[in-house]
PDB file of N, CA and C in Angstrom:
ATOM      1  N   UNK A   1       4.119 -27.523 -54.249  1.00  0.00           N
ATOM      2  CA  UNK A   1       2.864 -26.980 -53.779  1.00  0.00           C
ATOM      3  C   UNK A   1       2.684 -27.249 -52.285  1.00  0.00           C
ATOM      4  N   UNK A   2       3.367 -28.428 -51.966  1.00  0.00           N
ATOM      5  CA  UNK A   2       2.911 -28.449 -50.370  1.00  0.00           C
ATOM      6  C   UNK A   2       3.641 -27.691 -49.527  1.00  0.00           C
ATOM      7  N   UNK A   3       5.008 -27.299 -50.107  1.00  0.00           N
ATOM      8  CA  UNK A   3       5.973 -26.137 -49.458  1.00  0.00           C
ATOM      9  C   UNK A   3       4.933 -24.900 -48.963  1.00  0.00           C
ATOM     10  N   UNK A   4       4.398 -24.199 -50.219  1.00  0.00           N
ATOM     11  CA  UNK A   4       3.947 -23.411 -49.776  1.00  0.00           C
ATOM     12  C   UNK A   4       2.065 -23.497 -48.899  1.00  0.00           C
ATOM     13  N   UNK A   5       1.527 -24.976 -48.849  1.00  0.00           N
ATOM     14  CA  UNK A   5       0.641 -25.269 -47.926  1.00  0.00           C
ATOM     15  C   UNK A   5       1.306 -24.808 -46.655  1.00  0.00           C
ATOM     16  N   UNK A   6       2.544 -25.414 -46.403  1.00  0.00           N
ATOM     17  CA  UNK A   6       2.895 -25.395 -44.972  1.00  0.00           C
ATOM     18  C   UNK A   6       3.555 -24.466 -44.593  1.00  0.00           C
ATOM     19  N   UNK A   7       3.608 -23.774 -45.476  1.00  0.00           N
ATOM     20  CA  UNK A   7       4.245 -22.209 -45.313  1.00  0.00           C
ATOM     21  C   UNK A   7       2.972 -21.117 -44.569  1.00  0.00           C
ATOM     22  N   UNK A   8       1.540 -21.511 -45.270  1.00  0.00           N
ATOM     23  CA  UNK A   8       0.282 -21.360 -45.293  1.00  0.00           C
ATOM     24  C   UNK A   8      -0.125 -21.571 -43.772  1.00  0.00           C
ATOM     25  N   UNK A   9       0.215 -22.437 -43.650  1.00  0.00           N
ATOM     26  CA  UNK A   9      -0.205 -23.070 -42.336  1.00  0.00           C
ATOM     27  C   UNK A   9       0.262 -22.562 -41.254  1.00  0.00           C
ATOM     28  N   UNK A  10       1.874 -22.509 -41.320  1.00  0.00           N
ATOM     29  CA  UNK A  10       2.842 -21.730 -40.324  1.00  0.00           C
ATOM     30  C   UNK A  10       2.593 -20.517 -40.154  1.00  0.00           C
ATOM     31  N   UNK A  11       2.146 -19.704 -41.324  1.00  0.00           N
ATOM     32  CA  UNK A  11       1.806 -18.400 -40.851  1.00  0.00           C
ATOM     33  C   UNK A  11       0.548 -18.530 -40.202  1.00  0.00           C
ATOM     34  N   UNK A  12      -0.616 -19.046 -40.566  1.00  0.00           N
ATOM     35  CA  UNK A  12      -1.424 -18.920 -39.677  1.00  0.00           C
ATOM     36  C   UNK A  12      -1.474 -19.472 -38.442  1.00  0.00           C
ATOM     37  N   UNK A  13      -0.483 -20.536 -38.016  1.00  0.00           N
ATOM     38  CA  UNK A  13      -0.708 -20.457 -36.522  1.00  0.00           C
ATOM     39  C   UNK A  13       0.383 -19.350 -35.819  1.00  0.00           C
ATOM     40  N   UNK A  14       1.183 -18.842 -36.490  1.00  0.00           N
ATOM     41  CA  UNK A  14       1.895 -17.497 -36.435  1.00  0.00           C
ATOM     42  C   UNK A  14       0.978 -16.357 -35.969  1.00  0.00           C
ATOM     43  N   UNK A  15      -0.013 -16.691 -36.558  1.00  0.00           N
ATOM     44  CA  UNK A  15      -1.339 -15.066 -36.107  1.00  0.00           C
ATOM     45  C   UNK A  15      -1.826 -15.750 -35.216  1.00  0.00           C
ATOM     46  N   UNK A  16      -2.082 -17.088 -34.842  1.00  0.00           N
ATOM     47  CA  UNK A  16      -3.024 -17.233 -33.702  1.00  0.00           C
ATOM     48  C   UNK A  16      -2.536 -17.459 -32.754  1.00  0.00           C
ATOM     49  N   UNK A  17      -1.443 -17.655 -32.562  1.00  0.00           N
ATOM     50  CA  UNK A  17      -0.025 -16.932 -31.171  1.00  0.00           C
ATOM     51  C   UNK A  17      -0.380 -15.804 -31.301  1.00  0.00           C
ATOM     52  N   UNK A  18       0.149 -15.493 -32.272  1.00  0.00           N
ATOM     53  CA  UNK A  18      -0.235 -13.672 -31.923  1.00  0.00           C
ATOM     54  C   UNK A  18      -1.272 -13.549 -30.806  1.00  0.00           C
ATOM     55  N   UNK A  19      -2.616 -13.303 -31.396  1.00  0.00           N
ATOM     56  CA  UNK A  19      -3.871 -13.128 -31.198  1.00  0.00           C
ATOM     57  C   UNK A  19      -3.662 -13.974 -29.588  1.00  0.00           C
ATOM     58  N   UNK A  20      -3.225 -14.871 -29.687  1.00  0.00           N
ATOM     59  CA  UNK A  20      -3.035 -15.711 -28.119  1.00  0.00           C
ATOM     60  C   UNK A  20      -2.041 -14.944 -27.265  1.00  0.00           C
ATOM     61  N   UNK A  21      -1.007 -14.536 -27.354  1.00  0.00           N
ATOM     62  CA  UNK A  21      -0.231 -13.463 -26.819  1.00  0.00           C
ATOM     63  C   UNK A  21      -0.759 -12.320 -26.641  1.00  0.00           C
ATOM     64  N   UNK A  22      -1.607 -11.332 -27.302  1.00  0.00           N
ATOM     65  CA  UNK A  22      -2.283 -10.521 -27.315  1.00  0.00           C
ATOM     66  C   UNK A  22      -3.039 -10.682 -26.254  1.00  0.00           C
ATOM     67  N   UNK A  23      -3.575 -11.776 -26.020  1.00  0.00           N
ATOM     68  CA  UNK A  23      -4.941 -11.964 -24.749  1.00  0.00           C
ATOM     69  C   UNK A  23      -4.398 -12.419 -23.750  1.00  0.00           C
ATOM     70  N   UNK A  24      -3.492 -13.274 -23.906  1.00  0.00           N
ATOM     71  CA  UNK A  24      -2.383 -13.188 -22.287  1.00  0.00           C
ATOM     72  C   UNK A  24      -2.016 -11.775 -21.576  1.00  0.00           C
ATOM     73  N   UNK A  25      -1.704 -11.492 -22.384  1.00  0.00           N
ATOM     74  CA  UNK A  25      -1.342  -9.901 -22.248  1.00  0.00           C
ATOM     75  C   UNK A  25      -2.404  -9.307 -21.120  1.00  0.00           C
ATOM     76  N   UNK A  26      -3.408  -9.421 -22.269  1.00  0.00           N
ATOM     77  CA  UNK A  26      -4.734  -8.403 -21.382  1.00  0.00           C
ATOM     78  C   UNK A  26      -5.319  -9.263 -19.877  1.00  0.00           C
ATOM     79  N   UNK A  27      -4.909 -10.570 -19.749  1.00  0.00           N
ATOM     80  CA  UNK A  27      -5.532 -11.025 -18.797  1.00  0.00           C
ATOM     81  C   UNK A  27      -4.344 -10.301 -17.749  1.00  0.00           C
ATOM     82  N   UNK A  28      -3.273 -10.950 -18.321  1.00  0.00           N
ATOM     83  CA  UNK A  28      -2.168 -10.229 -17.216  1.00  0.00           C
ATOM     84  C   UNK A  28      -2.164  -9.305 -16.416  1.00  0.00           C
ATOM     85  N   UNK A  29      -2.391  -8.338 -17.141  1.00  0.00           N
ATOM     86  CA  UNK A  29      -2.171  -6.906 -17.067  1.00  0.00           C
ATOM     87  C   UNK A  29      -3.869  -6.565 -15.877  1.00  0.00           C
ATOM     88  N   UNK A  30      -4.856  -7.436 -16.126  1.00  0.00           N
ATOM     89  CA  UNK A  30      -5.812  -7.031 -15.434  1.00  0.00           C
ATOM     90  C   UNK A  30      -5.803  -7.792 -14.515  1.00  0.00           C
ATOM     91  N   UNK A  31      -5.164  -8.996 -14.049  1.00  0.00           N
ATOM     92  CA  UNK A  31      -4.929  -9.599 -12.563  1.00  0.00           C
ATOM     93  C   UNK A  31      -4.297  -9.228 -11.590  1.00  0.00           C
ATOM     94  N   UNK A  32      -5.050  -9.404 -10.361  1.00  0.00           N
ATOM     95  CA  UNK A  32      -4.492  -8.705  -9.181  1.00  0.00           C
ATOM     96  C   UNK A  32      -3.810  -9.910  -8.164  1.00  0.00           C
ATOM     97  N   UNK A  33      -2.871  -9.425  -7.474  1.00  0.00           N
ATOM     98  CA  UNK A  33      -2.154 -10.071  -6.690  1.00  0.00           C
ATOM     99  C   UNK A  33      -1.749  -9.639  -5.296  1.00  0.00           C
ATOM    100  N   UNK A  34      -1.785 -10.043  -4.221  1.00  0.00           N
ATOM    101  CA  UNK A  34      -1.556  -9.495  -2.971  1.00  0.00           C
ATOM    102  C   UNK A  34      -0.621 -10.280  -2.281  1.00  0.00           C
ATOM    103  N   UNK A  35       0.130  -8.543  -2.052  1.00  0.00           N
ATOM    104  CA  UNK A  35       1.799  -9.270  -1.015  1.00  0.00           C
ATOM    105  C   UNK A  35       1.428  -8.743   0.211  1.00  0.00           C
ATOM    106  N   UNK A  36       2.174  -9.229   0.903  1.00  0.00           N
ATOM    107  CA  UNK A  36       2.138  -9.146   2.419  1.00  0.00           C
ATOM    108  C   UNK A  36       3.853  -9.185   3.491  1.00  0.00           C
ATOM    109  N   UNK A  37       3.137  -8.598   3.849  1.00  0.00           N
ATOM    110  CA  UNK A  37       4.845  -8.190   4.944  1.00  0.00           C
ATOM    111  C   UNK A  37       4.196  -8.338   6.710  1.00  0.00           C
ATOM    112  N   UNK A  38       5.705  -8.710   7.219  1.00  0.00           N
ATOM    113  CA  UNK A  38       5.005  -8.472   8.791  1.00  0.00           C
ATOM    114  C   UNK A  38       3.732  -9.267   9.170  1.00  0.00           C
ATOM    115  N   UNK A  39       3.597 -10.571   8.662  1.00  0.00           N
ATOM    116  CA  UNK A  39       2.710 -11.853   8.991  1.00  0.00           C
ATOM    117  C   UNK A  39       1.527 -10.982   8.858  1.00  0.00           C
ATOM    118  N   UNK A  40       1.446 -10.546   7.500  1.00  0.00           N
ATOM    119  CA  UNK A  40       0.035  -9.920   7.000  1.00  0.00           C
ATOM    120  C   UNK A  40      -0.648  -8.812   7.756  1.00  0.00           C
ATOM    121  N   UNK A  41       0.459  -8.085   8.844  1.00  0.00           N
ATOM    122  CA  UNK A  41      -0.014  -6.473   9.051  1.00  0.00           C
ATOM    123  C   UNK A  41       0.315  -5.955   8.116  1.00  0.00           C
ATOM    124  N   UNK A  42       1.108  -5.515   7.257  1.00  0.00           N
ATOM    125  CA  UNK A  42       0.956  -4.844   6.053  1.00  0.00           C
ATOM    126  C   UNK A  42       0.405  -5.712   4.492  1.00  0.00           C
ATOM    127  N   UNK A  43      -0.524  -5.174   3.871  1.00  0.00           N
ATOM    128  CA  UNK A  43      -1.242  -5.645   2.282  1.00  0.00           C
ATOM    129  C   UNK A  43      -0.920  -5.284   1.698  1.00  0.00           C
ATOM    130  N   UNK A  44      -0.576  -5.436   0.226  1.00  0.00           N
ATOM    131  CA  UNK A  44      -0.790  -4.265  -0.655  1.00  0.00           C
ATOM    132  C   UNK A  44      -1.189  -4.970  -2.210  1.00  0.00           C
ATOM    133  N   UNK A  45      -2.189  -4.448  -2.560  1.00  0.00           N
ATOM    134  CA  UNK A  45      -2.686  -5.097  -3.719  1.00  0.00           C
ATOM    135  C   UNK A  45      -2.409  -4.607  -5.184  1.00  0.00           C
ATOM    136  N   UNK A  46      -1.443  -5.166  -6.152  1.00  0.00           N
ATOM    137  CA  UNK A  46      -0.625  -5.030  -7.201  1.00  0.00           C
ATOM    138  C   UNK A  46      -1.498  -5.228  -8.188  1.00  0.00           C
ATOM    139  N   UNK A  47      -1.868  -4.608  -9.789  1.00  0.00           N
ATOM    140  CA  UNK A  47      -1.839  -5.648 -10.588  1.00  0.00           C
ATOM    141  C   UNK A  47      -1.105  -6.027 -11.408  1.00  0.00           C
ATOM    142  N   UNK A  48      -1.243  -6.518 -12.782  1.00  0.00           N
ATOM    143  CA  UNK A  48      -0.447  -7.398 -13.615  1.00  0.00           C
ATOM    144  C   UNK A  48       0.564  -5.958 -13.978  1.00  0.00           C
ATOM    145  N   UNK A  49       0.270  -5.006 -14.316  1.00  0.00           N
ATOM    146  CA  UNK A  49       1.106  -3.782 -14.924  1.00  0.00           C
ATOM    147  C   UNK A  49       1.780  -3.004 -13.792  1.00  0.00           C
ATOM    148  N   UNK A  50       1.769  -3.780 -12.542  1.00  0.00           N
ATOM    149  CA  UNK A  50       2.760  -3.444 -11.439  1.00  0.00           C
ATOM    150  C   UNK A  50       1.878  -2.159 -10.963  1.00  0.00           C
ATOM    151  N   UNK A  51       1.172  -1.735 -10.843  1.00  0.00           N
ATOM    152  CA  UNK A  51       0.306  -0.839 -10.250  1.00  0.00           C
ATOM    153  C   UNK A  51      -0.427  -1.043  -9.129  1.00  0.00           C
ATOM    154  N   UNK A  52       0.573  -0.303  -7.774  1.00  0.00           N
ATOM    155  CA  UNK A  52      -0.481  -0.440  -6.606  1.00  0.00           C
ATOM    156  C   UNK A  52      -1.466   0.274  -6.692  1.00  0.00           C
ATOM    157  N   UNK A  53      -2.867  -0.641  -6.054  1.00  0.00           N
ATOM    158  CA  UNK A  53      -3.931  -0.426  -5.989  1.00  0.00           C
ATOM    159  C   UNK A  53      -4.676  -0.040  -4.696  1.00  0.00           C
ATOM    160  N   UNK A  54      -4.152  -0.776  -3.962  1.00  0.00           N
ATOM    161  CA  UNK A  54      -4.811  -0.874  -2.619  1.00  0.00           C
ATOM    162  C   UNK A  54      -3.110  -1.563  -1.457  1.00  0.00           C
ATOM    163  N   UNK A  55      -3.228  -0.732  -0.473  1.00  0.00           N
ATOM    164  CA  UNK A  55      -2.430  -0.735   0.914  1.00  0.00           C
ATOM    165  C   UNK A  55      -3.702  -0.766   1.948  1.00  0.00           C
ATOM    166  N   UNK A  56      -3.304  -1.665   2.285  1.00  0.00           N
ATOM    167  CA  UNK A  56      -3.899  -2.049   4.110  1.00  0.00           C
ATOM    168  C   UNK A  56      -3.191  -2.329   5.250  1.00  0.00           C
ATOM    169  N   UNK A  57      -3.261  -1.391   6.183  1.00  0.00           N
ATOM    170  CA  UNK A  57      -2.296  -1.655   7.266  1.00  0.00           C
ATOM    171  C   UNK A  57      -3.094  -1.711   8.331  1.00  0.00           C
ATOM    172  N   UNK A  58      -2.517  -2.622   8.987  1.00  0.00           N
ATOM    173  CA  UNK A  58      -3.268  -3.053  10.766  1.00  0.00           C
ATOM    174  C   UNK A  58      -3.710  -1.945  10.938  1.00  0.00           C
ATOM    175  N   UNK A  59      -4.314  -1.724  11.695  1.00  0.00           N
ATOM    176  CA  UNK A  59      -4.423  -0.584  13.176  1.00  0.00           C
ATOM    177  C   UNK A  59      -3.652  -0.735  13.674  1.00  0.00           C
ATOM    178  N   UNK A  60      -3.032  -2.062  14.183  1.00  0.00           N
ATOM    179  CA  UNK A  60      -2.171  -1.729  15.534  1.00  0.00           C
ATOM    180  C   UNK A  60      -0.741  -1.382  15.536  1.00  0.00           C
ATOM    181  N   UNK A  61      -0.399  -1.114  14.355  1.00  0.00           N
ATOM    182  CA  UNK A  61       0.620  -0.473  13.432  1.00  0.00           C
ATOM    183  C   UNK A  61       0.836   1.372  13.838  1.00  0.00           C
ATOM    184  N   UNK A  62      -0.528   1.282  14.139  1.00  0.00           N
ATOM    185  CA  UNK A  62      -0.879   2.545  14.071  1.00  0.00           C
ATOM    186  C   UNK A  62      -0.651   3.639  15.723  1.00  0.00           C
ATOM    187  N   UNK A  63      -0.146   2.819  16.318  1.00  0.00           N
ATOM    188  CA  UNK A  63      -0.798   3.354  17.886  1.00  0.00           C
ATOM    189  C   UNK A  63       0.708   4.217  18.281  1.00  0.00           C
ATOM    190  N   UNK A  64       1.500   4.165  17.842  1.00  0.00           N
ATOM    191  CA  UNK A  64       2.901   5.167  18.205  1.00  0.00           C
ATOM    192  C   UNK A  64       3.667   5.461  16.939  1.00  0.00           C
ATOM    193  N   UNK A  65       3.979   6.582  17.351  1.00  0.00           N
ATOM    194  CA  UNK A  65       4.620   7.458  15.866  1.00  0.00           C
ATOM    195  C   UNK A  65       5.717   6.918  15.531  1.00  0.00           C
ATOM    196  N   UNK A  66       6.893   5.992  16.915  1.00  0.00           N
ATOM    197  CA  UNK A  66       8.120   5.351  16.138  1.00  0.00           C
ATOM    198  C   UNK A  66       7.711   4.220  15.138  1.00  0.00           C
ATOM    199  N   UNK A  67       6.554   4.324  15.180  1.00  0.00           N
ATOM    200  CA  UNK A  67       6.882   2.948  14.404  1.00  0.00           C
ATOM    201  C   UNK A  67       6.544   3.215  13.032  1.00  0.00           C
ATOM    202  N   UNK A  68       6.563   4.399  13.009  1.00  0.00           N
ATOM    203  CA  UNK A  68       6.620   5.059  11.261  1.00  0.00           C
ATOM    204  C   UNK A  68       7.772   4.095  10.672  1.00  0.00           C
ATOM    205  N   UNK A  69       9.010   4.253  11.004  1.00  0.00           N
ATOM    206  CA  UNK A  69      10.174   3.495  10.376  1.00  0.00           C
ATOM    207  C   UNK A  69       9.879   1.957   9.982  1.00  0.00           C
ATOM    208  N   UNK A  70       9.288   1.197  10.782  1.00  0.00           N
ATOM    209  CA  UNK A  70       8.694   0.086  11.000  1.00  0.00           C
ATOM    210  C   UNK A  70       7.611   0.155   9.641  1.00  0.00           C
ATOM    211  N   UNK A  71       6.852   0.749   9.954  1.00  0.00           N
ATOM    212  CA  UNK A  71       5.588   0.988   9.206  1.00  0.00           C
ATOM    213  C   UNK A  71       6.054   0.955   7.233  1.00  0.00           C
ATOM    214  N   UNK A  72       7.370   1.872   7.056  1.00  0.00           N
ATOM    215  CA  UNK A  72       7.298   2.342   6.012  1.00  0.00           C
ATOM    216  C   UNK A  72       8.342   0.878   5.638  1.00  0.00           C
ATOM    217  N   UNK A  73       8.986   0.691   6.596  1.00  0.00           N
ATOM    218  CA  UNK A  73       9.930  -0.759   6.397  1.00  0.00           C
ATOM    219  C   UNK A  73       8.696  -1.772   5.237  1.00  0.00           C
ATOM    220  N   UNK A  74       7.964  -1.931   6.228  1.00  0.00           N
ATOM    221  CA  UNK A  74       6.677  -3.285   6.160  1.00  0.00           C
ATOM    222  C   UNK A  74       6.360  -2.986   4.547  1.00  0.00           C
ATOM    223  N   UNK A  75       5.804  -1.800   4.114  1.00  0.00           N
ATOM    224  CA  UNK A  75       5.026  -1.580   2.952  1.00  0.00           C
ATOM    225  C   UNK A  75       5.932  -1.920   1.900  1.00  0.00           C
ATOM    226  N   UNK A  76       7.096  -1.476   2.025  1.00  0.00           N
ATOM    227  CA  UNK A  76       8.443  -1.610   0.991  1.00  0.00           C
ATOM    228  C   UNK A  76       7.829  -2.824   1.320  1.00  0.00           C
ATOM    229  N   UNK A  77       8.061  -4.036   1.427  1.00  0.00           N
ATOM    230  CA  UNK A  77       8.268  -5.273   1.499  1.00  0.00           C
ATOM    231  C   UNK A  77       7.291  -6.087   0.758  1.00  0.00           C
ATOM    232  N   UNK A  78       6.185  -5.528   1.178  1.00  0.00           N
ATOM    233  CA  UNK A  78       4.898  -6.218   0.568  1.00  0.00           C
ATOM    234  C   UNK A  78       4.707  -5.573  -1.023  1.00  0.00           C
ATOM    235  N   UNK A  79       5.233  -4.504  -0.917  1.00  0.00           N
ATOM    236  CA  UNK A  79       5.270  -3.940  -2.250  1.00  0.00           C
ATOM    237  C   UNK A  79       6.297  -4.819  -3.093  1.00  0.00           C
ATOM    238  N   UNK A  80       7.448  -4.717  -2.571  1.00  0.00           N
ATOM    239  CA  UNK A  80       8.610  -5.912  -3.357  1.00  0.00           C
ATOM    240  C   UNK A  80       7.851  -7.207  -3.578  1.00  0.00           C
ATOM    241  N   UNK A  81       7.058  -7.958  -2.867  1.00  0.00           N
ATOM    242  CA  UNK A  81       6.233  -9.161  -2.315  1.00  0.00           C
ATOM    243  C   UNK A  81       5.593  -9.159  -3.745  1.00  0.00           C
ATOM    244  N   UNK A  82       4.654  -8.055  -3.502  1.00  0.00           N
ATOM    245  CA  UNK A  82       3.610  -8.275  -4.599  1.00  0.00           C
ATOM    246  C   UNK A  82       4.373  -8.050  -6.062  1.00  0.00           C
ATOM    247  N   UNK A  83       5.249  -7.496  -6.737  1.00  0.00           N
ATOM    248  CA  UNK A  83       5.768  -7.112  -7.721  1.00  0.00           C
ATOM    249  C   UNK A  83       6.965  -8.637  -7.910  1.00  0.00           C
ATOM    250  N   UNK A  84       7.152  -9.410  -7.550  1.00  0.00           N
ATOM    251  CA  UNK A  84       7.551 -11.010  -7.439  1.00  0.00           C
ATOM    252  C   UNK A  84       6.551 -11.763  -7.419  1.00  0.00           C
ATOM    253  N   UNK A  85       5.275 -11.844  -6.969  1.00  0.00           N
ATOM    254  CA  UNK A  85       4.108 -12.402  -7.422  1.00  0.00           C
ATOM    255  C   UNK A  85       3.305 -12.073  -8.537  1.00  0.00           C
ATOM    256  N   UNK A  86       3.315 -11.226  -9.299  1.00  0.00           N
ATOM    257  CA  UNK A  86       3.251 -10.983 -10.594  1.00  0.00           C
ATOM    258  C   UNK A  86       4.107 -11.537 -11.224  1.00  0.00           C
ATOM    259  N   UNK A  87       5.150 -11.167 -11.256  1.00  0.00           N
ATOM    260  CA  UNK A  87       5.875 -11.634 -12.034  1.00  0.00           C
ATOM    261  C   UNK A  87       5.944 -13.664 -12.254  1.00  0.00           C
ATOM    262  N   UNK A  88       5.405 -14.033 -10.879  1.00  0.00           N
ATOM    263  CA  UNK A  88       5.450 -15.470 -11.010  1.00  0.00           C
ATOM    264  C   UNK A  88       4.185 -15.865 -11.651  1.00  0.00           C
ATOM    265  N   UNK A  89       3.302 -15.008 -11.642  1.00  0.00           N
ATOM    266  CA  UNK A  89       2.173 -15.238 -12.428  1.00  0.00           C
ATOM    267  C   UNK A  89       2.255 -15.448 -13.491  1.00  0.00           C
ATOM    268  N   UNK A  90       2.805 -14.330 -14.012  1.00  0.00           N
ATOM    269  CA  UNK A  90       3.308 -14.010 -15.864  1.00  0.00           C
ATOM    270  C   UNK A  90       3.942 -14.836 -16.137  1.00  0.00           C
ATOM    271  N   UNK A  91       5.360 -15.604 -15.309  1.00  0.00           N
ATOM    272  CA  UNK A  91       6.090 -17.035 -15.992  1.00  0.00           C
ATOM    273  C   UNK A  91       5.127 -17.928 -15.801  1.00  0.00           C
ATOM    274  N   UNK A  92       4.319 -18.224 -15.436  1.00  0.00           N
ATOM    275  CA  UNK A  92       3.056 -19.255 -15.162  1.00  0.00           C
ATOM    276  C   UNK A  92       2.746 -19.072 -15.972  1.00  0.00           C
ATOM    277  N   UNK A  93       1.844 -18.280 -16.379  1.00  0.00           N
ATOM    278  CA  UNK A  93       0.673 -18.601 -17.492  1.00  0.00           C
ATOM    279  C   UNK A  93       1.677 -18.377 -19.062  1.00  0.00           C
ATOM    280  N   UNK A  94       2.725 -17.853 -18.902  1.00  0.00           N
ATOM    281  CA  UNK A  94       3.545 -17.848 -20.131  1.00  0.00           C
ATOM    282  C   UNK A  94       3.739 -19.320 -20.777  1.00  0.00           C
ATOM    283  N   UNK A  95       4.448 -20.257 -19.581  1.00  0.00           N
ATOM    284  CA  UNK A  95       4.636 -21.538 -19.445  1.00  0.00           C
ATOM    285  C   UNK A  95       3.464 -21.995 -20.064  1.00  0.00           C
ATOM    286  N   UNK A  96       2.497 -21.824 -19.532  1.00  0.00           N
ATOM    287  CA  UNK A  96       0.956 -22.729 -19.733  1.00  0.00           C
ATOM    288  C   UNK A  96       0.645 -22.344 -21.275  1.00  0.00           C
ATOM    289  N   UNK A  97       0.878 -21.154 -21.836  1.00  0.00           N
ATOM    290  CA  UNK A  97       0.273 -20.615 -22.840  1.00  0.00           C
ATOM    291  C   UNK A  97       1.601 -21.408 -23.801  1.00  0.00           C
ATOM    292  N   UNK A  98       3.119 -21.284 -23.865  1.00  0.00           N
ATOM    293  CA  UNK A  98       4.018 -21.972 -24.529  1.00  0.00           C
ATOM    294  C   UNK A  98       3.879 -23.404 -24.435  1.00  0.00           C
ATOM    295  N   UNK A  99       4.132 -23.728 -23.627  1.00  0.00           N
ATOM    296  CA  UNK A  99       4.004 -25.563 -23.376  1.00  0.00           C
ATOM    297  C   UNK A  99       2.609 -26.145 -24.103  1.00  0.00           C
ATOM    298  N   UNK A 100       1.399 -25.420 -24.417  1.00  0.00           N
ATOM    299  CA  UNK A 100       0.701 -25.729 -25.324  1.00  0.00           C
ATOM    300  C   UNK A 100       1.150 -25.804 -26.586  1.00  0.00           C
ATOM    301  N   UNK A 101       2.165 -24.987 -27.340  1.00  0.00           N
ATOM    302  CA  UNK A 101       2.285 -24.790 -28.434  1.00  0.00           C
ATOM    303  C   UNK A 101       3.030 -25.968 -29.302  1.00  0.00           C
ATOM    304  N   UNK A 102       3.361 -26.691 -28.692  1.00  0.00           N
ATOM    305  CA  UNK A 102       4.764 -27.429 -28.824  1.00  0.00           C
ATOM    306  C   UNK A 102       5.204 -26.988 -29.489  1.00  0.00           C
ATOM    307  N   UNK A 103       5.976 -27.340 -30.716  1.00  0.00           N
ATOM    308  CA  UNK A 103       7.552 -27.048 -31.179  1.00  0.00           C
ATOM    309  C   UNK A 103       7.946 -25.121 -31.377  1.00  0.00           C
ATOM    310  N   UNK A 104       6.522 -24.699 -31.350  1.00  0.00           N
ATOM    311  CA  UNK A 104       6.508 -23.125 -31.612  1.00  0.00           C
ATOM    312  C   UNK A 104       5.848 -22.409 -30.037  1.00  0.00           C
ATOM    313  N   UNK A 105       6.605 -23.332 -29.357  1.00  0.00           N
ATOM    314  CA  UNK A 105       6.866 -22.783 -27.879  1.00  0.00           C
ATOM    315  C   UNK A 105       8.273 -21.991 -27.632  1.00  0.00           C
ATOM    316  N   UNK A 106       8.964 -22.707 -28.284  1.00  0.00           N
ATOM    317  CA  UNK A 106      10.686 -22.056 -28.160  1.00  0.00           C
ATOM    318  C   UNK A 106      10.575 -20.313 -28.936  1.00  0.00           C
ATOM    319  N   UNK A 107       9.694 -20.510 -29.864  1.00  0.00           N
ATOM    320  CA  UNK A 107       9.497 -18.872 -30.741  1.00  0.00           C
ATOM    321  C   UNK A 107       8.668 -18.142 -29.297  1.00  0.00           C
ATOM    322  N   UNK A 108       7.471 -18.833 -29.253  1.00  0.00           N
ATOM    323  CA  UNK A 108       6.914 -17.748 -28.319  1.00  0.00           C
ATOM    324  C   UNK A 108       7.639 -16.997 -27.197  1.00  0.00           C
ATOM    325  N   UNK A 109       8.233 -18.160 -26.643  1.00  0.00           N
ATOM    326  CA  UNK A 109       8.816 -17.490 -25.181  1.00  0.00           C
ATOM    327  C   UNK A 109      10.269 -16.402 -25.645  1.00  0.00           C
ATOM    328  N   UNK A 110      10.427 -16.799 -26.815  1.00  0.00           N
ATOM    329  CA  UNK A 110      11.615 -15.322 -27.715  1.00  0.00           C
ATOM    330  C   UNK A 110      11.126 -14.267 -27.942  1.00  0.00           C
ATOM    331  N   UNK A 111       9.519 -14.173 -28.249  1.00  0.00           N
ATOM    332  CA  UNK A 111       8.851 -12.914 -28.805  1.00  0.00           C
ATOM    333  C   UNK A 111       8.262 -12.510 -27.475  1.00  0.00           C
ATOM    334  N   UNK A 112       8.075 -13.180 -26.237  1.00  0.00           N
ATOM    335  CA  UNK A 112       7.504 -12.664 -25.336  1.00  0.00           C
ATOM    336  C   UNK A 112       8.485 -11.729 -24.221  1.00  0.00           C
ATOM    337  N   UNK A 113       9.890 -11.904 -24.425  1.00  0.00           N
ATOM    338  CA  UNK A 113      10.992 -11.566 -23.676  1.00  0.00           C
ATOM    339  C   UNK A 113      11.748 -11.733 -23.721  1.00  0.00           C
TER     340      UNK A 113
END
């Protein structure tokens, strides 16, 4: 009988990972993150689902047409920037959300990726 208590048991903290993965998820996915290129003349604001949101570029970026090449250089960068800061987010709070679990930390971080 206690086999299947702890069988009982395992599944339910089985759903409340779940349900806890589930809401990592949604926080993720709705946090924003900002990269930067070119000592912060170029912005660009990412969120968790890799979706730029917002680009900000100096003005003074702006004052001659060669520096289009320059210009489009910078954004690539901050765009790469921000899409590596997500992602360090997501192993963060993955970490934080597994390392709570103890021994059914090793499952989570298998079902998460």
């Amino acid at each position: 009988m206690k086999n299947i208590n702890d069988l009982g048991d395992l599944l339910g903290q089985a759903q409340q990972m779940q349900a806890n993965m589930q809401q990592l998820q949604s926080e993720i996915t709705k946090m924003e993150v900002v990269g930067e290129s070119g000592a912060g003349l170029v912005r660009l604001t990412m969120n968790g689902a890799h979706e730029v949101l917002k680009v900000h570029i100096d003005p003074s970026l702006m004052q001659q047409e060669e520096e289009r090449a320059v210009l489009e250089d910078l954004i690539a960068a901050a765009a790469n920037d921000a899409a590596r800061r997500v992602e360090a987010a997501h192993r963060k709070k993955m970490s934080e959300m597994t390392g709570s679990l103890g021994g059914l930390g090793s499952l989570a971080r298998k079902l998460s990726g």
